[in-house]
C-alpha atoms as a PDB file:
ATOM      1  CA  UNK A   1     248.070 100.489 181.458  1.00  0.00           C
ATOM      2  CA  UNK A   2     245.814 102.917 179.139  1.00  0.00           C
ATOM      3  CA  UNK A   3     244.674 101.489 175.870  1.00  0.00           C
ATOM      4  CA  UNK A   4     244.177 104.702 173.637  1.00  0.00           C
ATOM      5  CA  UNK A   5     242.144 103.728 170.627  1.00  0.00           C
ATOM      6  CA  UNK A   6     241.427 106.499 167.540  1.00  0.00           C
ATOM      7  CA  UNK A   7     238.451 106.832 165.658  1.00  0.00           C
ATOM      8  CA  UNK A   8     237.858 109.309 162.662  1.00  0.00           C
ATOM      9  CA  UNK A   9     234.221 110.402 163.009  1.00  0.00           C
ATOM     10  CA  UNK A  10     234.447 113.051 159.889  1.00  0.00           C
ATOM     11  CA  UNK A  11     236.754 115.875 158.608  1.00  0.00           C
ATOM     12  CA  UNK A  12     237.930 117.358 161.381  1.00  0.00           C
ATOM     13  CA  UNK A  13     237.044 115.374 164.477  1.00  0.00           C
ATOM     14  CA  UNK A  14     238.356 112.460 166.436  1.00  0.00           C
ATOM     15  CA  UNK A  15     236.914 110.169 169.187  1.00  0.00           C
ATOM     16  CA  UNK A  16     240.055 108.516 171.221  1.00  0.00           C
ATOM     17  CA  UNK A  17     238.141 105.631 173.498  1.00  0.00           C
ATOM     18  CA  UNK A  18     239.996 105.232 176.547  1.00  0.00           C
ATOM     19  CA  UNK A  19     240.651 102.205 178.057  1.00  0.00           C
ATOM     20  CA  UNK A  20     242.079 101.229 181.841  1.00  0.00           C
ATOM     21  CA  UNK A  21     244.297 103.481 184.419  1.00  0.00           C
ATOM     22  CA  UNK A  22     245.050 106.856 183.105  1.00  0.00           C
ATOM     23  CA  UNK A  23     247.590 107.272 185.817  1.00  0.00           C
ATOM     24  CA  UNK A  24     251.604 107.453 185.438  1.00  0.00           C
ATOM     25  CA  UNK A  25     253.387 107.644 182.026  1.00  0.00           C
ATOM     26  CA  UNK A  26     250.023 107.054 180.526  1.00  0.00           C
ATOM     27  CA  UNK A  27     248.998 110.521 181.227  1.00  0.00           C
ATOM     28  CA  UNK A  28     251.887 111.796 179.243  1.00  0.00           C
ATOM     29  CA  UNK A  29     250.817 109.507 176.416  1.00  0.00           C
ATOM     30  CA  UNK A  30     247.431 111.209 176.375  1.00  0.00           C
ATOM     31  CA  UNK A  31     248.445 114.649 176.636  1.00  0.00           C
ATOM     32  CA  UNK A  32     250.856 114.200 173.764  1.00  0.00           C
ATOM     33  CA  UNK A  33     248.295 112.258 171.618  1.00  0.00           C
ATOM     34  CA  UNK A  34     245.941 115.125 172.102  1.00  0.00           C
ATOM     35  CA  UNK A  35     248.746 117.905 171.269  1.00  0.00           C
ATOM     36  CA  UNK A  36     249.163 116.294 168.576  1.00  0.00           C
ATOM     37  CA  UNK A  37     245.436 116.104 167.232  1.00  0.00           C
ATOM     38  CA  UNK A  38     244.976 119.599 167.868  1.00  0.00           C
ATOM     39  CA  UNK A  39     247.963 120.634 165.947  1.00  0.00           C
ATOM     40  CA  UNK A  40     246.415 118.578 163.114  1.00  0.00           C
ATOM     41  CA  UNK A  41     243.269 120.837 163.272  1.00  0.00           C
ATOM     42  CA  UNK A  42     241.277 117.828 164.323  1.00  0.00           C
ATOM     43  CA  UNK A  43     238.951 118.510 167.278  1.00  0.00           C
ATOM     44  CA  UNK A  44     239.467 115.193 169.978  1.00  0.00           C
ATOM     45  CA  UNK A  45     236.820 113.860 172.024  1.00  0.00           C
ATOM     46  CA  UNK A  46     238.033 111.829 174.809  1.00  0.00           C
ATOM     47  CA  UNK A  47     235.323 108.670 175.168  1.00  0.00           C
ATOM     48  CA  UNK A  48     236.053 107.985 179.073  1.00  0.00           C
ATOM     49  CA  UNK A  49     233.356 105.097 179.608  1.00  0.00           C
ATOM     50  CA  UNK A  50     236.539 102.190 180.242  1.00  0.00           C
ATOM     51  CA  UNK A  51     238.516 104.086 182.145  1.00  0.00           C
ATOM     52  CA  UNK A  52     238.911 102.477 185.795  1.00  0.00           C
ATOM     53  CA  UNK A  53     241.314 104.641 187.719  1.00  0.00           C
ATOM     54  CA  UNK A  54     242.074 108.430 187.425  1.00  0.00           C
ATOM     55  CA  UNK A  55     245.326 109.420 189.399  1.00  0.00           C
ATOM     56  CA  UNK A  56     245.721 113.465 190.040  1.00  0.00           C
ATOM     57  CA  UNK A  57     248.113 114.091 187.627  1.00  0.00           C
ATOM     58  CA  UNK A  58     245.561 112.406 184.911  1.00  0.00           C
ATOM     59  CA  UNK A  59     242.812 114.738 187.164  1.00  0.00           C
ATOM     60  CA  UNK A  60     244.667 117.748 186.186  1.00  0.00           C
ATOM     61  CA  UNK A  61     245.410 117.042 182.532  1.00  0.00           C
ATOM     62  CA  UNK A  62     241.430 116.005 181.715  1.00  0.00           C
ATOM     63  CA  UNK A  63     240.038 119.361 183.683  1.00  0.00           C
ATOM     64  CA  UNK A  64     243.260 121.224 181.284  1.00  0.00           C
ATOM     65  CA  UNK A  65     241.589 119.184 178.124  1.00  0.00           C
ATOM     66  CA  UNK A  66     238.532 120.357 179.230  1.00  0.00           C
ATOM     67  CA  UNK A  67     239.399 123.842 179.412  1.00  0.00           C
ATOM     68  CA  UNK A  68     240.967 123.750 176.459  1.00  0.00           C
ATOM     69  CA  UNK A  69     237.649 122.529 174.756  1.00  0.00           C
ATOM     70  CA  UNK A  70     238.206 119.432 174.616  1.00  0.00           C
ATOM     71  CA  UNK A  71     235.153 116.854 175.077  1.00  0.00           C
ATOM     72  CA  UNK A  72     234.748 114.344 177.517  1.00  0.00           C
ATOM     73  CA  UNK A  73     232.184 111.855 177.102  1.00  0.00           C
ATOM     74  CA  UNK A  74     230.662 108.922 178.524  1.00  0.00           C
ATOM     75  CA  UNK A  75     232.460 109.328 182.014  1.00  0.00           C
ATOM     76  CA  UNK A  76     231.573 107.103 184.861  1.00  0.00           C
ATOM     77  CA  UNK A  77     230.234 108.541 187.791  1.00  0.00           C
ATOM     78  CA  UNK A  78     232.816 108.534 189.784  1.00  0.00           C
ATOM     79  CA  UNK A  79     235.301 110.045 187.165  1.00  0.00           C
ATOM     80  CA  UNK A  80     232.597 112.703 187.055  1.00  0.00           C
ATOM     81  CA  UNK A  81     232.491 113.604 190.702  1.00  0.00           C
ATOM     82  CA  UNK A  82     236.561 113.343 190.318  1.00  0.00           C
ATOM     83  CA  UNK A  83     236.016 115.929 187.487  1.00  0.00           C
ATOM     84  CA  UNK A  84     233.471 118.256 189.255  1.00  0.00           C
ATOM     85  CA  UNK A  85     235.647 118.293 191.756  1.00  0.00           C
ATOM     86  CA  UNK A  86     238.513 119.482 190.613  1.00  0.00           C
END
């Protein structure tokens, strides 16, 4: 389970605090809750200090998000070396 909470932090931005697995449907939930943001004009930040568990498929879309310029913050260490890897 992925608890996907959404903060306002002016105009156009948007901190989304994750909570728990980011692994099976959940990644799909993330993916379109950031589509979504972006075609609002708002500019996410994903807040990644809660997360527990990264599977690959939520590997791929946060190195995508990333890519796409989308901030990721507060990662644990080990989601970081997931991320640098990848």
């Amino acid at each position: 389970m992925l608890k996907i909470s959404l903060t306002k932090n002016g105009h156009q931005n948007t901190s989304l605090q994750l909570e728990g697995r980011l692994a099976g449907p959940w990644v799909e939930e993330l993916k379109s809750t950031c589509q979504q943001l972006l075609r609002e004009g708002r500019e996410p930040q994903l807040r990644l200090d809660g997360v527990t568990f990264v599977d690959d498929d939520g590997l791929a879309l946060l190195a995508q998000l990333r890519r796409e310029g989308i901030v990721l913050a507060d990662c644990s260490p080990f989601v970081a070396e997931q991320l640098r890897v990848v």
